[in-house]
Protein backbone atom coordinates (compact mmCIF):
# COMPACT_ATOMS: atom_id res chain seq x y z
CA UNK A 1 0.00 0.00 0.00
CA UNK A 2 0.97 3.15 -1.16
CA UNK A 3 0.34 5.62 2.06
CA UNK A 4 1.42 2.73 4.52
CA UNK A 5 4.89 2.97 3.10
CA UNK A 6 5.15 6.83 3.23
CA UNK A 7 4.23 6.79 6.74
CA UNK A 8 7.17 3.85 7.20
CA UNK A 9 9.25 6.48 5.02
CA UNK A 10 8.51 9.43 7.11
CA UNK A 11 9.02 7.79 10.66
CA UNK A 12 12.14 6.36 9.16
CA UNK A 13 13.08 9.76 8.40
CA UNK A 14 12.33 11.12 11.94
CA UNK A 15 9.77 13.02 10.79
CA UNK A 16 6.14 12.36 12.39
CA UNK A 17 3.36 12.97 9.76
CA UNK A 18 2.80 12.82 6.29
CA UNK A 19 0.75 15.00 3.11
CA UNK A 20 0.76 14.12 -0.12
CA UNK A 21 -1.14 16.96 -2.30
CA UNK A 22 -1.81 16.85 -5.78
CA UNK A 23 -3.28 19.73 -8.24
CA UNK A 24 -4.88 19.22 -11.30
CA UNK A 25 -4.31 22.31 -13.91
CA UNK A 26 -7.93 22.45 -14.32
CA UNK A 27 -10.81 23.92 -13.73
CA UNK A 28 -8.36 26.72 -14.38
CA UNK A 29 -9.95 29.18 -11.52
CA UNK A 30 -10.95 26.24 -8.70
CA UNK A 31 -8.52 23.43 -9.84
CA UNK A 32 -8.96 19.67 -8.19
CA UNK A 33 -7.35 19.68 -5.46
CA UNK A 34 -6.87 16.11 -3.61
CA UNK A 35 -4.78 15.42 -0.40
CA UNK A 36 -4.06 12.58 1.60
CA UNK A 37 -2.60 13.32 4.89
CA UNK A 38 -1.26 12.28 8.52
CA UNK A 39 -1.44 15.60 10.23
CA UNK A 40 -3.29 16.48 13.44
CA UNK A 41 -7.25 16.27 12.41
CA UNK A 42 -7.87 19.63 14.00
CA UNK A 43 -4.82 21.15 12.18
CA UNK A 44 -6.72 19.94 8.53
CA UNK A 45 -9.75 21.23 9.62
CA UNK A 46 -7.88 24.91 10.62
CA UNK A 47 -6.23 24.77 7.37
CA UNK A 48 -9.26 24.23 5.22
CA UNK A 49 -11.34 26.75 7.04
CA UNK A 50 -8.65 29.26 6.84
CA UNK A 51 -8.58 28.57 2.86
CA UNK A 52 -4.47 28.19 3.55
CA UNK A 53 -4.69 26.73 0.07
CA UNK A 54 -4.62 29.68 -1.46
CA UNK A 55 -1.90 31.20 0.24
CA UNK A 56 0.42 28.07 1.37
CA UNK A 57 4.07 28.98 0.18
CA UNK A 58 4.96 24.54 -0.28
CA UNK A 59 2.21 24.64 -3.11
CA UNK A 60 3.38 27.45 -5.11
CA UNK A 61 5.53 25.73 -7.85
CA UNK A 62 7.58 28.74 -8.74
CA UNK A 63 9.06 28.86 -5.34
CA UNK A 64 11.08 24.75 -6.15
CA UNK A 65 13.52 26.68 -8.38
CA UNK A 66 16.12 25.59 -6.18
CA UNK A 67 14.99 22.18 -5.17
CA UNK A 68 12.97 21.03 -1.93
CA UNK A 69 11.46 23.64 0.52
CA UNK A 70 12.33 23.59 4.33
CA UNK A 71 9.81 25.46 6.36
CA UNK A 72 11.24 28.42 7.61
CA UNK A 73 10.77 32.35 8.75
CA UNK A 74 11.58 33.38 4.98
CA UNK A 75 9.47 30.72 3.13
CA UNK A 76 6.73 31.63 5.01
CA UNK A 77 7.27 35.33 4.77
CA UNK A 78 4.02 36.28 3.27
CA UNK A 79 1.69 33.91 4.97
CA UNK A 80 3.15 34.38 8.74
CA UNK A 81 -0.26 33.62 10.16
CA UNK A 82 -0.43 30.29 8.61
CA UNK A 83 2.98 29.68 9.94
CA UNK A 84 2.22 30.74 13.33
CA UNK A 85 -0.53 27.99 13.15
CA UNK A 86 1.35 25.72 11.80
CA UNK A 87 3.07 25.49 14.84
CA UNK A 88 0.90 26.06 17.64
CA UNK A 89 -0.73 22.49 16.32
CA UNK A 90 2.92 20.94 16.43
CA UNK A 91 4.28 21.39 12.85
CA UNK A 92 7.57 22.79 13.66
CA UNK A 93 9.96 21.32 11.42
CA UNK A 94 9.10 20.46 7.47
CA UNK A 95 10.12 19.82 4.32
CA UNK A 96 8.32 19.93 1.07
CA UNK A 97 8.67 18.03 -2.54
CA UNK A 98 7.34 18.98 -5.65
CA UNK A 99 7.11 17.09 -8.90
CA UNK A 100 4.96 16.94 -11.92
CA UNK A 101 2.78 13.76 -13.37
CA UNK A 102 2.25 12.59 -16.78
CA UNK A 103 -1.15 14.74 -17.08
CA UNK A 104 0.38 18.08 -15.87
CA UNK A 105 -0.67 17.65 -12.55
CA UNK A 106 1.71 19.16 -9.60
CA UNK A 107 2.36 16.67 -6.83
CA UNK A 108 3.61 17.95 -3.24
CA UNK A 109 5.08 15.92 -0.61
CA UNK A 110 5.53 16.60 2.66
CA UNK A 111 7.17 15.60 5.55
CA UNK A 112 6.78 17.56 9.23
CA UNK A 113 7.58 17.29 13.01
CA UNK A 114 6.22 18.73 15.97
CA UNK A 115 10.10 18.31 17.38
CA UNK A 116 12.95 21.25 16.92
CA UNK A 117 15.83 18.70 17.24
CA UNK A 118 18.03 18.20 14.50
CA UNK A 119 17.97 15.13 12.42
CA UNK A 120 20.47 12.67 12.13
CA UNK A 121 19.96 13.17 7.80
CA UNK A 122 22.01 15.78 6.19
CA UNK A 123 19.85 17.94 3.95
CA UNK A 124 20.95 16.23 0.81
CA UNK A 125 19.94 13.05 2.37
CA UNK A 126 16.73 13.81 3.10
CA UNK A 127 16.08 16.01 -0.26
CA UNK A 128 17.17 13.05 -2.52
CA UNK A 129 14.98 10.16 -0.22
CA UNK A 130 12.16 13.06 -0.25
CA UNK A 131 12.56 13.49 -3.96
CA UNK A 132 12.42 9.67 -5.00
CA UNK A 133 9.47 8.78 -2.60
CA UNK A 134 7.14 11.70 -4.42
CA UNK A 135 8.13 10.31 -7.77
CA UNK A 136 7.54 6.51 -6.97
CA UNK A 137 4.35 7.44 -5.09
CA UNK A 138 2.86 9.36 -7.60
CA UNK A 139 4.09 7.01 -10.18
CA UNK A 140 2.29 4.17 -8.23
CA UNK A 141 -0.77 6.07 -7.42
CA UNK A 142 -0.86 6.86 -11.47
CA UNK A 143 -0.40 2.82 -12.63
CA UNK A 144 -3.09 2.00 -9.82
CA UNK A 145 -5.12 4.60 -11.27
CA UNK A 146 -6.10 6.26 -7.50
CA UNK A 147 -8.93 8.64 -7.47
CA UNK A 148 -6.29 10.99 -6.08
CA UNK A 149 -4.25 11.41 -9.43
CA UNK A 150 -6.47 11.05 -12.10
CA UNK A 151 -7.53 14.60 -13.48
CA UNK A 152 -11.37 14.91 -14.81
CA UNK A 153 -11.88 12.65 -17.17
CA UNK A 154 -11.67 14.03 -21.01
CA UNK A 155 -11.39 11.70 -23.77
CA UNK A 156 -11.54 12.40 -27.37
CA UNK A 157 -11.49 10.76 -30.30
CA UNK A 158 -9.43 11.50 -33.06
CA UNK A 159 -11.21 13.49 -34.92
CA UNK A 160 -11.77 15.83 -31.93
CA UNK A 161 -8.17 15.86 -30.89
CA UNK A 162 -7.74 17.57 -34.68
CA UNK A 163 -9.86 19.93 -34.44
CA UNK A 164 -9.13 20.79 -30.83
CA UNK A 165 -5.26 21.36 -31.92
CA UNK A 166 -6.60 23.41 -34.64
CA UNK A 167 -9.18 25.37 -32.42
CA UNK A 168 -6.19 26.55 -29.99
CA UNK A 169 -3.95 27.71 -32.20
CA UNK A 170 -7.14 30.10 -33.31
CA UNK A 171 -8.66 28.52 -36.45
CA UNK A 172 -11.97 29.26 -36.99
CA UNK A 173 -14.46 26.55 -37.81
CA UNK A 174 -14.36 26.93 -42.04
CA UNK A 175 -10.46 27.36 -41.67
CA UNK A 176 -10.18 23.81 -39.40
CA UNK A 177 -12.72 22.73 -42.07
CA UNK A 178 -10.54 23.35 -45.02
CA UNK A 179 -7.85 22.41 -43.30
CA UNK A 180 -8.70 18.90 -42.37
CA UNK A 181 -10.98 18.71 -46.06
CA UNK A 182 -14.32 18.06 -44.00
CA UNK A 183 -17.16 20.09 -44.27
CA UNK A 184 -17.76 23.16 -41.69
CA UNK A 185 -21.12 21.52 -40.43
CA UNK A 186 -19.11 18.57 -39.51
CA UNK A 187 -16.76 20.53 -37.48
CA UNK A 188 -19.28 22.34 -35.53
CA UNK A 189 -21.03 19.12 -34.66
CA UNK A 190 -17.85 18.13 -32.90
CA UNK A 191 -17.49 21.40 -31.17
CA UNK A 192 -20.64 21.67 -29.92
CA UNK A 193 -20.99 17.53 -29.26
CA UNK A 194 -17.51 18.34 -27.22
CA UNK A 195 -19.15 20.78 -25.52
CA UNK A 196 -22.22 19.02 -24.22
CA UNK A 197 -19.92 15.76 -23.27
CA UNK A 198 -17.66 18.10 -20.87
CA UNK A 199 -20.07 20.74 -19.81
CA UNK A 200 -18.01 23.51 -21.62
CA UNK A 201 -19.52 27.18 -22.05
CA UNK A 202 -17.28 27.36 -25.51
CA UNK A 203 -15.02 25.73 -27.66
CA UNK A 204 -11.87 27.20 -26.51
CA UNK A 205 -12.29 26.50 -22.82
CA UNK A 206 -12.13 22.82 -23.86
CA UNK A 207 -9.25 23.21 -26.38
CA UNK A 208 -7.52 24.93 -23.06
CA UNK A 209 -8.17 22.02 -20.55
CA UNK A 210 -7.31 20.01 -23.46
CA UNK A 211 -3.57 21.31 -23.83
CA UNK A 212 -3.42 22.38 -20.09
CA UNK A 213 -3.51 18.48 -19.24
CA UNK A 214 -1.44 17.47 -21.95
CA UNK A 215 -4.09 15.77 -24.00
CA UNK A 216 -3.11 17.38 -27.35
């Protein structure tokens, strides 16, 4: 089992709980958002009422330019409050992965302690262990095909993936039409057919979650 062996992982590390957080790239303005956690119950209840998602430093992929994340003063510069909670319910010490799956979804690992003590694991150590346990996790999660991984479901056929390709580079439907030598009507029954299957106001929000999950 998957989340047995990162909590072996983590203890082994010294660390004493466990998240594993991925984000889908879509809905772009309320993506999916799945975790799978050992922290303190009242801690994931704070955090969720709080909305710390939208602030949370470890789930902002721009800030893994250099690698891992340790908690810190400065990593949590902006979002002090959440920080300040963080470890009045015991999460003192952390560390924070971040990779990216097959369908463009960001996965974030984390390890935390409620103890200040310093760990027997050098930095490196625990970055390259932290860094191969997110991928193999995630890897696993994605051949077991967990709930947790899989992004909404879009499938197209191949027709559709044509015209969607053509539809975001900004074709319009007699263009795609002349391009692929079908007729127009044909190519705005496929739009619009798309559009029903997936719920879509318009044609280029599903050509975006298309790309934006690497489906064309």
């Amino acid at each position: 089992d998957v989340y047995t062996e990162l909590q072996y992982q983590t203890q082994r590390l010294e660390f004493d709980y466990y998240a594993l957080c991925v984000r889908h790239p879509v809905p772009f303005t309320r993506p999916k958002i799945s975790l799978r956690t050992t922290y303190p119950p009242a801690w994931v209840t704070h955090y969720q009422s709080e909305n710390y998602f939208a602030i949370d430093p470890v789930l902002k992929p721009e800030n893994f330019r250099q690698g891992h994340l340790h908690w810190d003063d400065v990593l949590f510069h902006e979002a002090q409050a959440m920080w300040d909670a963080a470890q009045r319910f015991g999460l003192r010490r952390g560390v924070t992965q971040c990779v990216m799956l097959p369908n463009r979804a960001l996965g974030f690992l984390s390890f935390s302690r409620s103890s200040l003590r310093c760990s027997s694991f050098t930095y490196d150590e625990v970055e390259l262990r932290l860094q191969l346990l997110a991928r193999e996790s995630l890897s696993a999660l994605t051949r077991f095909e967990d709930d947790m991984v899989m992004a909404p479901e879009m499938r197209f056929s191949k027709r559709e993936k044509e015209i969607l390709k053509w539809t975001a580079e900004g074709k319009t439907s007699s263009e795609i039409a002349i391009i692929l030598s079908i007729s127009e009507n044909t190519v705005n029954f496929h739009q619009k057919n798309m559009q029903k299957k997936f719920n879509a106001p318009n044609k280029t929000q599903i050509a975006c979650y298309a790309a934006a999950t690497g489906l064309i």
